[in-house]
Protein backbone atom coordinates (compact mmCIF):
# COMPACT_ATOMS: atom_id res chain seq x y z
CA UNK A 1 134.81 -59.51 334.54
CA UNK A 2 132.47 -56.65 333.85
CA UNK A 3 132.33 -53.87 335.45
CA UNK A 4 130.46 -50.25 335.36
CA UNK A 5 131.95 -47.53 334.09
CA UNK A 6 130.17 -44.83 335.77
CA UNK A 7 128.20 -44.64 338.73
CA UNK A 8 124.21 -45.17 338.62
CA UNK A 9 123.00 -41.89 340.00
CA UNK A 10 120.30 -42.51 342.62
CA UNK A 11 117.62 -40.91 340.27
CA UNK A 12 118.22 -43.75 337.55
CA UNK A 13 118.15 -46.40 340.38
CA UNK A 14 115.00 -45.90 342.08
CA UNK A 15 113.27 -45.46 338.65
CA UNK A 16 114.08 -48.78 337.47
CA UNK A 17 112.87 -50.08 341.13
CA UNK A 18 109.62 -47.88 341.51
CA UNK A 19 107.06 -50.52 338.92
CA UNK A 20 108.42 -53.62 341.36
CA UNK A 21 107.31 -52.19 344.54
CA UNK A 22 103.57 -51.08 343.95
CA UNK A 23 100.89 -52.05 346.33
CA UNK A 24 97.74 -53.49 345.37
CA UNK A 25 94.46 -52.36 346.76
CA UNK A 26 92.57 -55.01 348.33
CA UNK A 27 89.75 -56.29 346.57
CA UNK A 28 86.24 -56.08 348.86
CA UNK A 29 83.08 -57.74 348.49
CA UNK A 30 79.40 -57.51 349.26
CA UNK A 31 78.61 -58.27 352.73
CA UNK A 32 76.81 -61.58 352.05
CA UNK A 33 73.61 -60.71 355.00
CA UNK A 34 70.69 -59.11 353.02
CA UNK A 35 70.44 -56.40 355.76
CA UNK A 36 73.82 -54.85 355.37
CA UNK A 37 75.44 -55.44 351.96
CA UNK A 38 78.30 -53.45 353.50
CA UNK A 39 81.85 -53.63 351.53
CA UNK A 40 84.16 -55.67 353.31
CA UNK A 41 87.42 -57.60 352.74
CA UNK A 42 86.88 -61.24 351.80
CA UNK A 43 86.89 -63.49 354.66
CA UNK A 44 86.50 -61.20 357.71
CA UNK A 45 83.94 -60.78 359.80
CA UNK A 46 81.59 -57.88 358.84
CA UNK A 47 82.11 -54.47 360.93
CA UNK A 48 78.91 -52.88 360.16
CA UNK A 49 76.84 -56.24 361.58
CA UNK A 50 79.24 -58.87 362.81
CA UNK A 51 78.77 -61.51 360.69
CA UNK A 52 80.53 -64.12 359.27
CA UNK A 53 79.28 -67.62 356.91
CA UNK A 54 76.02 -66.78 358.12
CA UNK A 55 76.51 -66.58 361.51
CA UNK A 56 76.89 -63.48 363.95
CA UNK A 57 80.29 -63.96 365.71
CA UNK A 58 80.30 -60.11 367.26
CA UNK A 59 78.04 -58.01 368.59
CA UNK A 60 78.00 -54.29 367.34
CA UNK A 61 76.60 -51.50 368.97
CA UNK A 62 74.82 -49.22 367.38
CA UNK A 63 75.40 -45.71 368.62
């Protein structure tokens, strides 16, 4: 059975694990209402003017 000579210093480690663990940033799109064209995550409702698949689902105040 194999086993390691010497130790794997913690340095050595967590550079072989540091390309795995990367986070992606999440893509955004155009808000799909002419008025806003805000950038918002696919699939969510709007912040900047509550919409969502044409529809407004919350009311934003604008103060």
């Amino acid at each position: 059975m194999a086993v390691p000579k010497k130790k794997t210093s913690q340095a050595r480690r967590d550079k072989r694990r540091s390309s795995t663990w990367k986070l992606k940033t999440p893509s955004l799109v155009k808000c799909p209402n002419p008025n806003c064209g805000a950038l918002i995550r696919p699939h969510h409702v709007c912040p900047e003017c509550g919409m969502y698949d044409g529809k407004v689902i919350v009311t934003v105040n604008k103060d």
